[in-house]
C-alpha atoms as a PDB file:
ATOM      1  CA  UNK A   1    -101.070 -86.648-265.028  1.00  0.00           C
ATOM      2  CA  UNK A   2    -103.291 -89.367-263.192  1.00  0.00           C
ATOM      3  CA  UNK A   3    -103.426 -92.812-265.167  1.00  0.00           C
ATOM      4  CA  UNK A   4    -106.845 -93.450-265.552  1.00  0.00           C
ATOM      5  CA  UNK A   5    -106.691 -96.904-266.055  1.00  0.00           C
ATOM      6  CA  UNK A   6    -106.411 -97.120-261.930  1.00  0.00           C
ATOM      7  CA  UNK A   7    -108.929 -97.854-259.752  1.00  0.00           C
ATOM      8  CA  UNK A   8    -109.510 -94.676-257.436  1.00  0.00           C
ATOM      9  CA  UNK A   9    -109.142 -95.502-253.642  1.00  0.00           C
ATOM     10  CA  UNK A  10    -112.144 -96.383-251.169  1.00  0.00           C
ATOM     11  CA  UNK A  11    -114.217 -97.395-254.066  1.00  0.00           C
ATOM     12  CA  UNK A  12    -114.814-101.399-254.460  1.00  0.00           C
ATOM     13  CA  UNK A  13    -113.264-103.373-256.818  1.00  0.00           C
ATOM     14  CA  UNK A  14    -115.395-105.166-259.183  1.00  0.00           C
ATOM     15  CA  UNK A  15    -114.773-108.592-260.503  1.00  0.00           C
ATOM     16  CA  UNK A  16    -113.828-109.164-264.110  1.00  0.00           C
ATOM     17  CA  UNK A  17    -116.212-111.209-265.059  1.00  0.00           C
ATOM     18  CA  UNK A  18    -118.889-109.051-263.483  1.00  0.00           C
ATOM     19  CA  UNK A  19    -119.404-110.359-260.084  1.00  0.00           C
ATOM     20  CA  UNK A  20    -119.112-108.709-256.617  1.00  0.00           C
ATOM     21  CA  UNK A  21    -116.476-109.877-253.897  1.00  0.00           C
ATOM     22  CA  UNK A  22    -118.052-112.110-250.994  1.00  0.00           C
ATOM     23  CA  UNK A  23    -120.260-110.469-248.249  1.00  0.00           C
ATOM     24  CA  UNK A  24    -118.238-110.342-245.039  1.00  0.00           C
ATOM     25  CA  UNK A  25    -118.801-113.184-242.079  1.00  0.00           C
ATOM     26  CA  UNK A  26    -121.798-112.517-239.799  1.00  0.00           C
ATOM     27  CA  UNK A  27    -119.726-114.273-236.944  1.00  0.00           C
ATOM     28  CA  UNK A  28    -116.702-113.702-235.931  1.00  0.00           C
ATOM     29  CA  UNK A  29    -116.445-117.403-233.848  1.00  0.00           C
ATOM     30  CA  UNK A  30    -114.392-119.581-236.070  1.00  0.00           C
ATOM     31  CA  UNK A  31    -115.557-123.296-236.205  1.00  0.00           C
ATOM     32  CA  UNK A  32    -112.838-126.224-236.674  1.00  0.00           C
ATOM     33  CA  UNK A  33    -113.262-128.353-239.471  1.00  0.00           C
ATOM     34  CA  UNK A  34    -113.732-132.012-238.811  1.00  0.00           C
ATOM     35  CA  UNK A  35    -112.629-134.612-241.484  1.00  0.00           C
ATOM     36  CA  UNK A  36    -115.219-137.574-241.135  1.00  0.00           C
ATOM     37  CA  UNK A  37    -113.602-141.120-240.742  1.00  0.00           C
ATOM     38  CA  UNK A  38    -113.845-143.440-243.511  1.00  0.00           C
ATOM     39  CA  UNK A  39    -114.560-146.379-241.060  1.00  0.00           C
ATOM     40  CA  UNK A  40    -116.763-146.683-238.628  1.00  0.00           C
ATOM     41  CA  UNK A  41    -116.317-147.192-235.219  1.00  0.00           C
ATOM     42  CA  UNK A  42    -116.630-150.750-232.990  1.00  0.00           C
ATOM     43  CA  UNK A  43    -116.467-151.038-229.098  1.00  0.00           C
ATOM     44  CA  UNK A  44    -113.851-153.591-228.435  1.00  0.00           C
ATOM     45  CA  UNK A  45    -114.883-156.683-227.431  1.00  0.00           C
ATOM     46  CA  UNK A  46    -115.051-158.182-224.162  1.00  0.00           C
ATOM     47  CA  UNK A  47    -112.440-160.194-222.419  1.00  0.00           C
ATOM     48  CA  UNK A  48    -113.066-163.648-222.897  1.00  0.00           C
ATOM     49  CA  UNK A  49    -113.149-166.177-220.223  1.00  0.00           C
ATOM     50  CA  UNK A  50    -109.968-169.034-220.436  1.00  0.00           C
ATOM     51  CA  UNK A  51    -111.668-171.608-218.704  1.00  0.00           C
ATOM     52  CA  UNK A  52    -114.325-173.010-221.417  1.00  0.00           C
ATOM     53  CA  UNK A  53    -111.203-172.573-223.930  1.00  0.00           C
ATOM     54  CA  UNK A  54    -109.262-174.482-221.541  1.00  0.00           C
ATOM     55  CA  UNK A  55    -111.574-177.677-221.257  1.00  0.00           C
ATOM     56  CA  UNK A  56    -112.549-177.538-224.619  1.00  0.00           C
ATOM     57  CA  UNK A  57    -108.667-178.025-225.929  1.00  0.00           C
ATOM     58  CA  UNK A  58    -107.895-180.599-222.667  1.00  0.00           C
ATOM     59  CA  UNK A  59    -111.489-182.933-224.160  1.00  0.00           C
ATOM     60  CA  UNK A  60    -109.726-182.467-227.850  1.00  0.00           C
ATOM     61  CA  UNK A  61    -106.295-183.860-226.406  1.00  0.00           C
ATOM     62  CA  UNK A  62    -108.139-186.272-223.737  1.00  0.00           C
ATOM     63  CA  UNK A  63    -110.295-187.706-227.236  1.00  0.00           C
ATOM     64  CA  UNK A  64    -107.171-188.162-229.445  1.00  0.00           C
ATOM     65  CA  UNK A  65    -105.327-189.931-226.921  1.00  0.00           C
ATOM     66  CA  UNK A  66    -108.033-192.412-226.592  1.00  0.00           C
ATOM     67  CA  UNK A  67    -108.346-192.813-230.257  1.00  0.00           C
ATOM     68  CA  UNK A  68    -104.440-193.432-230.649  1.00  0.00           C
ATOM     69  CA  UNK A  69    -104.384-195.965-227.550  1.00  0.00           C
ATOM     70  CA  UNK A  70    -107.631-197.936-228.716  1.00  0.00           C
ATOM     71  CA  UNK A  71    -105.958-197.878-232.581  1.00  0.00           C
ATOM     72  CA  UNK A  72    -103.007-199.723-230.735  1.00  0.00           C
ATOM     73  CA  UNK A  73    -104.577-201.419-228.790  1.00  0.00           C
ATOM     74  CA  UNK A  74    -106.986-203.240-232.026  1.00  0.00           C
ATOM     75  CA  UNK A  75    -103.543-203.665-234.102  1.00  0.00           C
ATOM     76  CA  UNK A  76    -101.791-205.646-230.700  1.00  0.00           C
ATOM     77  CA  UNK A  77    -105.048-207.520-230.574  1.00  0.00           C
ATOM     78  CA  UNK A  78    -105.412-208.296-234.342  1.00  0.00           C
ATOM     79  CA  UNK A  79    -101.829-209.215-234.588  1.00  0.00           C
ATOM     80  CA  UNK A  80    -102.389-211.575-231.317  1.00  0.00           C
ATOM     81  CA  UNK A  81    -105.663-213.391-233.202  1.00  0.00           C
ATOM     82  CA  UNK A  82    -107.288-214.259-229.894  1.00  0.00           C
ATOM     83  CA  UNK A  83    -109.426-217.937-229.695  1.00  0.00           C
ATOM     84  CA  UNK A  84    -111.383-219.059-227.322  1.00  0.00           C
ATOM     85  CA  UNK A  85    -110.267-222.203-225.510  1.00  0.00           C
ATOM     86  CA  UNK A  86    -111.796-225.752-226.565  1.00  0.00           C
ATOM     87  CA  UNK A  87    -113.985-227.548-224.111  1.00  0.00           C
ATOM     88  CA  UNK A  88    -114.960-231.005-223.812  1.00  0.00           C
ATOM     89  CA  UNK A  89    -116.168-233.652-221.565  1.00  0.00           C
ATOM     90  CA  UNK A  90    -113.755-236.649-221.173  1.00  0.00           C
ATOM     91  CA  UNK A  91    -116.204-238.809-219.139  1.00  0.00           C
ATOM     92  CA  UNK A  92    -119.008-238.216-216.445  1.00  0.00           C
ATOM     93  CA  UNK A  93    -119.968-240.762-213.798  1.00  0.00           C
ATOM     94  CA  UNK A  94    -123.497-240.898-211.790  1.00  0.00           C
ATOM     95  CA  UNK A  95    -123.477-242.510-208.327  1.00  0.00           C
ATOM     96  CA  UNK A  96    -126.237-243.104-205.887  1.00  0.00           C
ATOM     97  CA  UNK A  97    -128.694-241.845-208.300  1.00  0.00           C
ATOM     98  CA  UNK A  98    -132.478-241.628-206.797  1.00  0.00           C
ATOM     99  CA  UNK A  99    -135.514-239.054-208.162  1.00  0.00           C
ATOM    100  CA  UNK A 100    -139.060-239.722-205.997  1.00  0.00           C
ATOM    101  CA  UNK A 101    -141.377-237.898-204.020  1.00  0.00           C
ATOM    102  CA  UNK A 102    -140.461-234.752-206.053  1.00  0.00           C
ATOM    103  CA  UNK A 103    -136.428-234.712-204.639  1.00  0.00           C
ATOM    104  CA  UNK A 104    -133.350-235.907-206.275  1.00  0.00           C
ATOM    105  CA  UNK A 105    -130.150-237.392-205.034  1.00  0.00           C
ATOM    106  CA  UNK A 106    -126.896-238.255-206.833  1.00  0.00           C
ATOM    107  CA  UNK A 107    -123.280-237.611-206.967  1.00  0.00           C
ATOM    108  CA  UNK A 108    -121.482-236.909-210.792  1.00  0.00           C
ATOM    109  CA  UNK A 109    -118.029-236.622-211.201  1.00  0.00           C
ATOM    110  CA  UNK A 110    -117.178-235.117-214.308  1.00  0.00           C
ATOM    111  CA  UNK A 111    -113.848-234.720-216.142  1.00  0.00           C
ATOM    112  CA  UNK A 112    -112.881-232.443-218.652  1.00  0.00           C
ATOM    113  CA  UNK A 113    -110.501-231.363-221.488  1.00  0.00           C
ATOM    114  CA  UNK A 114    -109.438-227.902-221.923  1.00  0.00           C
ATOM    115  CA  UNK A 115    -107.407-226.483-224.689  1.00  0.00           C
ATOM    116  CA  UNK A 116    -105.728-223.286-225.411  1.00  0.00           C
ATOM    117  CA  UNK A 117    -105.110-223.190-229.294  1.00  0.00           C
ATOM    118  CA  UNK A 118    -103.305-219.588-228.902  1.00  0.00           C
ATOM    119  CA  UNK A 119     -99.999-219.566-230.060  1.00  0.00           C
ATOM    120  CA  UNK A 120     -99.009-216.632-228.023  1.00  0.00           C
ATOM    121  CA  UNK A 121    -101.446-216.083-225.457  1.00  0.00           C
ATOM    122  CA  UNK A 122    -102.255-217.625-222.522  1.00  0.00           C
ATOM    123  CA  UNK A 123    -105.760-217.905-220.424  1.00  0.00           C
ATOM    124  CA  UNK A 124    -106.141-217.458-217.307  1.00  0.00           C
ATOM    125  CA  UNK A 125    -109.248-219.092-215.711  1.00  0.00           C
ATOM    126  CA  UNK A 126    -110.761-217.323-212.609  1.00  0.00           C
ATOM    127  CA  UNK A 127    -113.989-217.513-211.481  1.00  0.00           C
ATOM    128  CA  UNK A 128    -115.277-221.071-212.597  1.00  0.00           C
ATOM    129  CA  UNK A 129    -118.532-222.282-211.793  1.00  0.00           C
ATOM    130  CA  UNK A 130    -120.667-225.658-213.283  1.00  0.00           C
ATOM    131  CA  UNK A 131    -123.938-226.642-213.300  1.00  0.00           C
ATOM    132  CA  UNK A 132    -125.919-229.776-213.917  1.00  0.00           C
ATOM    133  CA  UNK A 133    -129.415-229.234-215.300  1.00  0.00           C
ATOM    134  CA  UNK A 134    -131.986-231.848-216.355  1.00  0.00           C
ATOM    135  CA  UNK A 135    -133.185-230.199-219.586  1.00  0.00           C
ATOM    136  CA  UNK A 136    -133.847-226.324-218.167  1.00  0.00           C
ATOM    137  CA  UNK A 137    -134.393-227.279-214.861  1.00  0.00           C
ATOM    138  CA  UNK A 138    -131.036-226.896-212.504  1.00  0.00           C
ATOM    139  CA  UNK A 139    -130.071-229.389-210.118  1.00  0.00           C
ATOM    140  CA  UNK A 140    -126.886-228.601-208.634  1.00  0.00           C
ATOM    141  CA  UNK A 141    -123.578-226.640-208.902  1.00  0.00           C
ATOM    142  CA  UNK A 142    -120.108-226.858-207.892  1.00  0.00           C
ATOM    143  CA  UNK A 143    -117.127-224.781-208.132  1.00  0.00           C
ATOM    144  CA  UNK A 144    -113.298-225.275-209.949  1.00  0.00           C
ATOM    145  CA  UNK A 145    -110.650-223.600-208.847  1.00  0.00           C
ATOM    146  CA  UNK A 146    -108.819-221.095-211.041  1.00  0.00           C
ATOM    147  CA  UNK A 147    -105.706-221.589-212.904  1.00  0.00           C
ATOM    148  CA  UNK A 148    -103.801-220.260-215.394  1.00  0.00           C
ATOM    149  CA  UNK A 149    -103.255-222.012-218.538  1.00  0.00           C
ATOM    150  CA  UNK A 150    -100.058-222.377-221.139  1.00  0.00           C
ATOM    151  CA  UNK A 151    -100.186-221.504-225.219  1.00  0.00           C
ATOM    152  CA  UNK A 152    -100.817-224.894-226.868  1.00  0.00           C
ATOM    153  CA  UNK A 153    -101.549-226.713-223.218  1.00  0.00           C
ATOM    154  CA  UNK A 154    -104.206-229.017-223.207  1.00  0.00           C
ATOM    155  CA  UNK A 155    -105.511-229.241-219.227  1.00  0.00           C
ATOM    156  CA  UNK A 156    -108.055-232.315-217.709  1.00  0.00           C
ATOM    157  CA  UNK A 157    -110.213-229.994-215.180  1.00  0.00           C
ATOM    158  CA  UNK A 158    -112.322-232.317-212.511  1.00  0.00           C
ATOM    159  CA  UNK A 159    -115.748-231.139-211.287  1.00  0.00           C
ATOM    160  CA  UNK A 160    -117.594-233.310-208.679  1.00  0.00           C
ATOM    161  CA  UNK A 161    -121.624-232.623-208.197  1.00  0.00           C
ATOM    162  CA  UNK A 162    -123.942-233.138-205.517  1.00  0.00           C
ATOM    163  CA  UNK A 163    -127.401-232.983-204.577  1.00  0.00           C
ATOM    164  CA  UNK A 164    -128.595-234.311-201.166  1.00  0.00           C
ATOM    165  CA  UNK A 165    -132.418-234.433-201.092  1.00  0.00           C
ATOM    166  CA  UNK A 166    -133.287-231.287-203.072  1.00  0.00           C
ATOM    167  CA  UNK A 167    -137.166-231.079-204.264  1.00  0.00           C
ATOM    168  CA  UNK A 168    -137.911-230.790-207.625  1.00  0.00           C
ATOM    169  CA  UNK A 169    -141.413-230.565-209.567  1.00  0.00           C
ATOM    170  CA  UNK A 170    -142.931-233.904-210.145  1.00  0.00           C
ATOM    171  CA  UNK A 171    -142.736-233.604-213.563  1.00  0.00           C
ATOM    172  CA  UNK A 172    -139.285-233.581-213.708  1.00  0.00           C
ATOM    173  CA  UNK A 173    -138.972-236.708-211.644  1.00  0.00           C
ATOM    174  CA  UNK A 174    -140.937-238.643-214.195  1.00  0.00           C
ATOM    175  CA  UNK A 175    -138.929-237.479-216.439  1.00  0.00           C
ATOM    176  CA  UNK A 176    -135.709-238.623-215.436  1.00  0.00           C
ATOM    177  CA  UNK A 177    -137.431-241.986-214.515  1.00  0.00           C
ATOM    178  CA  UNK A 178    -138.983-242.566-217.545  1.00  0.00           C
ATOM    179  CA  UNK A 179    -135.604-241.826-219.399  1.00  0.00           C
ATOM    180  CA  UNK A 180    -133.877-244.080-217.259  1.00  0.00           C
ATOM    181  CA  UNK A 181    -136.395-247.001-217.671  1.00  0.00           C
ATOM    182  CA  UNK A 182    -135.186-246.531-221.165  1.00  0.00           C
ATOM    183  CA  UNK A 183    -131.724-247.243-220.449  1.00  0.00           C
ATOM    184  CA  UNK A 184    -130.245-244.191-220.937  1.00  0.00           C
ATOM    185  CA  UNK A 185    -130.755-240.815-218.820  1.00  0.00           C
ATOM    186  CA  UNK A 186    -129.563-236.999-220.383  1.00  0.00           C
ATOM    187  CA  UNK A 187    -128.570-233.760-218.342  1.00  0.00           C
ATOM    188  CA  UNK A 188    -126.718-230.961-219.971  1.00  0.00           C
ATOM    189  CA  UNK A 189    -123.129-229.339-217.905  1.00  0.00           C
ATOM    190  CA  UNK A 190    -122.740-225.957-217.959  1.00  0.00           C
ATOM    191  CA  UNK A 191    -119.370-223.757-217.364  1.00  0.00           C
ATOM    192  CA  UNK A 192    -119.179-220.323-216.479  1.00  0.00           C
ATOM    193  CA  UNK A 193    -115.803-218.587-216.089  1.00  0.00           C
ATOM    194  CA  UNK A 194    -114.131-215.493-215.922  1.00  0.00           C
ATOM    195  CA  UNK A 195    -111.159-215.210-217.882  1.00  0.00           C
ATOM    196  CA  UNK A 196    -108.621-213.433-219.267  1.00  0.00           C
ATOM    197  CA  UNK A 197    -106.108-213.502-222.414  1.00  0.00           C
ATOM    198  CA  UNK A 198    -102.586-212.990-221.212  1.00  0.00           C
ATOM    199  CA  UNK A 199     -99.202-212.174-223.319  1.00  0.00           C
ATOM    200  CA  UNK A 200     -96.141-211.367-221.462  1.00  0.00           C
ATOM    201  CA  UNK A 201     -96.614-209.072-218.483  1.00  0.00           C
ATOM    202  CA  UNK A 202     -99.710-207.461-220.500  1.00  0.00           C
ATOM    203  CA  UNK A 203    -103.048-208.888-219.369  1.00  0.00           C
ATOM    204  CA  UNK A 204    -106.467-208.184-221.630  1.00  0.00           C
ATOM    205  CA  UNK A 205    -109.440-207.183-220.154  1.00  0.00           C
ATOM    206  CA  UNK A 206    -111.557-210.060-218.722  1.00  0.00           C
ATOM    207  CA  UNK A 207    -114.702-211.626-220.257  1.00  0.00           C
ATOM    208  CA  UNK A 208    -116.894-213.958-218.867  1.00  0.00           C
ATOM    209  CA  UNK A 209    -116.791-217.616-221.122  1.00  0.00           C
ATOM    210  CA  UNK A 210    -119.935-219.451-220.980  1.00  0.00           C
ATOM    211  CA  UNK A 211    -119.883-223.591-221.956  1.00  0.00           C
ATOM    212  CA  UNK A 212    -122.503-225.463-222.674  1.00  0.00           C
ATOM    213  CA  UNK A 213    -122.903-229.269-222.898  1.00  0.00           C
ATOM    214  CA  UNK A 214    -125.618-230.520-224.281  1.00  0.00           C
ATOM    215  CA  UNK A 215    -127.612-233.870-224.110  1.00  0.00           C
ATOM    216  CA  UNK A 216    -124.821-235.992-222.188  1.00  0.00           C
ATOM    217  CA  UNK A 217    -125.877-239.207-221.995  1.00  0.00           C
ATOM    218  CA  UNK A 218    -125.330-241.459-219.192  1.00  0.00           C
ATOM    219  CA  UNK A 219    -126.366-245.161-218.983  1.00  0.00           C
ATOM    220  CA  UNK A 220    -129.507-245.625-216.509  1.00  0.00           C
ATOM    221  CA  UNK A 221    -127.572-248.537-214.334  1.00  0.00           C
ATOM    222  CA  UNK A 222    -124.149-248.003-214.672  1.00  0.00           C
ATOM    223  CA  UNK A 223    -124.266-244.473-214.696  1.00  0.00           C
ATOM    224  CA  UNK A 224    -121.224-243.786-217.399  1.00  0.00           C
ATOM    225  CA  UNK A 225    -120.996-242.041-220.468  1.00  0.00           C
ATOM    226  CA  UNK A 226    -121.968-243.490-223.604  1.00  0.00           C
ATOM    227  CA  UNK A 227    -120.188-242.466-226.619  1.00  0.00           C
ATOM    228  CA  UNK A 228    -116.795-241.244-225.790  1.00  0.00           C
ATOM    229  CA  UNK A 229    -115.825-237.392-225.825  1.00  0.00           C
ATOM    230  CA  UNK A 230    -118.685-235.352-225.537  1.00  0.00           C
ATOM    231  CA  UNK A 231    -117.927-231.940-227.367  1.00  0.00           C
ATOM    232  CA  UNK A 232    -118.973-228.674-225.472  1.00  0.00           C
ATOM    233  CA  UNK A 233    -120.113-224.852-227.280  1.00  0.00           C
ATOM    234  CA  UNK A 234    -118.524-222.213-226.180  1.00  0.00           C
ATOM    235  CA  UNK A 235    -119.068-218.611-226.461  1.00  0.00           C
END
């Protein structure tokens, strides 16, 4: 005897809960499935070029050098205490002395005293030359020869001056006349050097040292310096 709880062949089956099975595909292509990425996509960058990188890190090593070297180079110096040397005019003499017509002639020999007050650095003196002005205006110039000069040494440096028949304004003549008429005539010395501070075999960089001596006053007939030493600035 058939069971009639069966489903009969060829007939569909329905769904329990009421509902028909799926229609069939309309296609028969099958399509792959594709799993989006979670992250999106970048073109990789392009190559860089070495050579900016390259000067960039060779300034950044050039710049700390310097740095460390000038840092040394201030502690040597602080430690050192550099001074600048002491000038000052032992005595001056005036010969053959004559201002007219608007030109000058005379001869001054000058002496002075230099002195290092380093205690562990030495000067050395090269390029020296002096002039002898009449208030601003300049009347002659000589040259010193260089030389090189001790810790603690104290040096006497001659200069000699002449002036053969140079013009000058008129009003400069009357003014060395009239000072002389008054028994005592003024011109002020000037130094100009180039020097250098030296300890051991290491030699700073030079500087130029300018002296000035002001209002020297030499007797209008003898022609020698009144008032001893005559102290000079220097910068």
């Amino acid at each position: 005897m058939q069971d009639s709880s069966r489903p009969v062949t060829g007939y569909p089956v329905h769904n329990v809960n009421g509902c028909g099975p799926p229609p069939p595909a309309t296609s028969t292509t099958a399509y792959p499935y594709v799993n989006p990425s979670p992250y999106p996509y970048y073109p990789a960058p392009p190559p860089q070029n070495p050579r900016p990188t390259f000067f960039r890190r060779l300034f950044v090593a050039f710049a700390v050098l310097l740095i460390i070297f000038g840092t040394i180079l201030l502690i040597f110096w602080l430690v050192l205490r550099p001074h600048l040397p002491d000038f000052s005019i032992q005595s001056i003499f005036l010969s053959n002395f004559n201002a007219s017509n608007q030109h000058v002639n005379g001869t001054w020999n000058a002496q002075f005293q230099v002195s290092n007050p380093n205690k562990k650095l030495s000067i050395y003196y090269g390029d020296i030359v002096s002039s002898v002005f009449h208030k601003d205006d300049f009347l002659t110039e000589t040259r010193i020869g260089p030389f090189v000069q001790g810790t603690r040494v104290v040096n006497s440096v001659e200069a000699s001056y002449s002036v053969v028949n140079s013009f000058v304004e008129g009003k400069v003549v009357d003014a060395m006349n009239g000072e002389r008429s008054r028994g005592e005539i003024k011109f002020n010395i000037k130094v100009v050097a180039d020097v250098a501070f030296r300890y051991g075999g290491w030699r700073g960089r030079r500087r130029i040292l300018r002296v000035r001596c002001d209002d020297v006053a030499l007797t209008g007939s003898s022609g020698k310096m009144t008032g001893g030493f005559k102290k000079c600035s220097v910068d």
